[in-house]
C-alpha atoms as a PDB file:
ATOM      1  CA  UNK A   1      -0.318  -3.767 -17.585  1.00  0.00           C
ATOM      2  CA  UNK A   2      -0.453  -7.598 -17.407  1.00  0.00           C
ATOM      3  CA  UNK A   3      -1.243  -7.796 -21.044  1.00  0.00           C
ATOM      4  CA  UNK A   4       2.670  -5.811 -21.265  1.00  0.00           C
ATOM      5  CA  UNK A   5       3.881  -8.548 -18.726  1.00  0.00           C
ATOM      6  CA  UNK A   6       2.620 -11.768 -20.897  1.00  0.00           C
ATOM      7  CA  UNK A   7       4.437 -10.356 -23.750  1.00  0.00           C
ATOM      8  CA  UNK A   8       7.531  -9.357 -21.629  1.00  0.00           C
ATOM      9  CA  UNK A   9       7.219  -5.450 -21.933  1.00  0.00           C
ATOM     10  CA  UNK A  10       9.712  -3.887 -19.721  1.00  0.00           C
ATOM     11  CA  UNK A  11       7.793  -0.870 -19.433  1.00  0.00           C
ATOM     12  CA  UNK A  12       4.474  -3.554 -17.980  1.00  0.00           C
ATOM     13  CA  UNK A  13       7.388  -4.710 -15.157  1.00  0.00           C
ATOM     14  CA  UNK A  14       8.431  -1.264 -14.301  1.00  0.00           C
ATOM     15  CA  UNK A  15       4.548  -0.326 -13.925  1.00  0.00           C
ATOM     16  CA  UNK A  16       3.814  -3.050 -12.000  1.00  0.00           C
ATOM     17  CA  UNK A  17       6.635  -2.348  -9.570  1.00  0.00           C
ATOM     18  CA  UNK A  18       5.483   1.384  -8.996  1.00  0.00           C
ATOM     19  CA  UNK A  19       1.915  -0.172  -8.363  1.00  0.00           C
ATOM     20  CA  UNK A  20       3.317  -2.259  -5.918  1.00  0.00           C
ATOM     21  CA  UNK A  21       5.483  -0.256  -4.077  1.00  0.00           C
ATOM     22  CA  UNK A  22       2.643   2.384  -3.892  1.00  0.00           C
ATOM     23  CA  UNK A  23       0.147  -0.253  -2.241  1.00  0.00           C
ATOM     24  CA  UNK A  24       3.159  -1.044   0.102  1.00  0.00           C
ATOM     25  CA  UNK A  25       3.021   2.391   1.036  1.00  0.00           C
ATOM     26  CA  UNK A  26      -0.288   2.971   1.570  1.00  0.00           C
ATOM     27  CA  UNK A  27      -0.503   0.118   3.383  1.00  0.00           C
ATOM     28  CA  UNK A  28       2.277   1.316   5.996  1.00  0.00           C
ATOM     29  CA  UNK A  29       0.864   5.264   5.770  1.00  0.00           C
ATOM     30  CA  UNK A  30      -2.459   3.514   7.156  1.00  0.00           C
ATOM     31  CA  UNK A  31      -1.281   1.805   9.972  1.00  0.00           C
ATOM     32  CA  UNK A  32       1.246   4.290  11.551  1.00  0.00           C
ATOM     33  CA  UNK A  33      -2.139   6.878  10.692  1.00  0.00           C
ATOM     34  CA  UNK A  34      -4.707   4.053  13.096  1.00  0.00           C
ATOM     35  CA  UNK A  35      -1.859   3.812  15.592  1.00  0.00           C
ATOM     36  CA  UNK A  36      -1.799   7.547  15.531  1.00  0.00           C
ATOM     37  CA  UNK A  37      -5.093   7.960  15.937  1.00  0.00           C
ATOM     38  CA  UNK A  38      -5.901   4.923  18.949  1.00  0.00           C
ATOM     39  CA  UNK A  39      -3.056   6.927  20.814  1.00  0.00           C
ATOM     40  CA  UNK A  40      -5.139  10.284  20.800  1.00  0.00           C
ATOM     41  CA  UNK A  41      -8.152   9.250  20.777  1.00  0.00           C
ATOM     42  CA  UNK A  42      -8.227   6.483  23.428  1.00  0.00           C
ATOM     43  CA  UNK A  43     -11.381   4.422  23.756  1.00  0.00           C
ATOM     44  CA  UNK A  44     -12.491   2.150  27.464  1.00  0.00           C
ATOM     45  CA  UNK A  45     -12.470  -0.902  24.826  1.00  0.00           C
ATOM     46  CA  UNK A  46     -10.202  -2.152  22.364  1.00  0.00           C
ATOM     47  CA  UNK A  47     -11.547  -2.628  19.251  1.00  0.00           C
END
């Protein structure tokens, strides 16, 4: 994939992008899933 980006493959860009966008997602599915779970699961301490 970065190889494709040195040598300006669109193809490279385009799967960079999708990488991206899926850590981006992840990232966001993650927290609303920890918030979900402090909420009901409550703990005496915050962690």
């Amino acid at each position: 994939m970065f190889r494709g980006i040195k040598d300006k493959d669109d193809s490279a860009y385009e799967s960079f992008n999708e990488f991206t966008r899926t850590l981006l997602v992840n990232e966001h599915y993650q927290r609303n899933l920890d918030e979900l779970t402090r909420a009901a699961y409550p703990t005496t301490t915050n962690k």
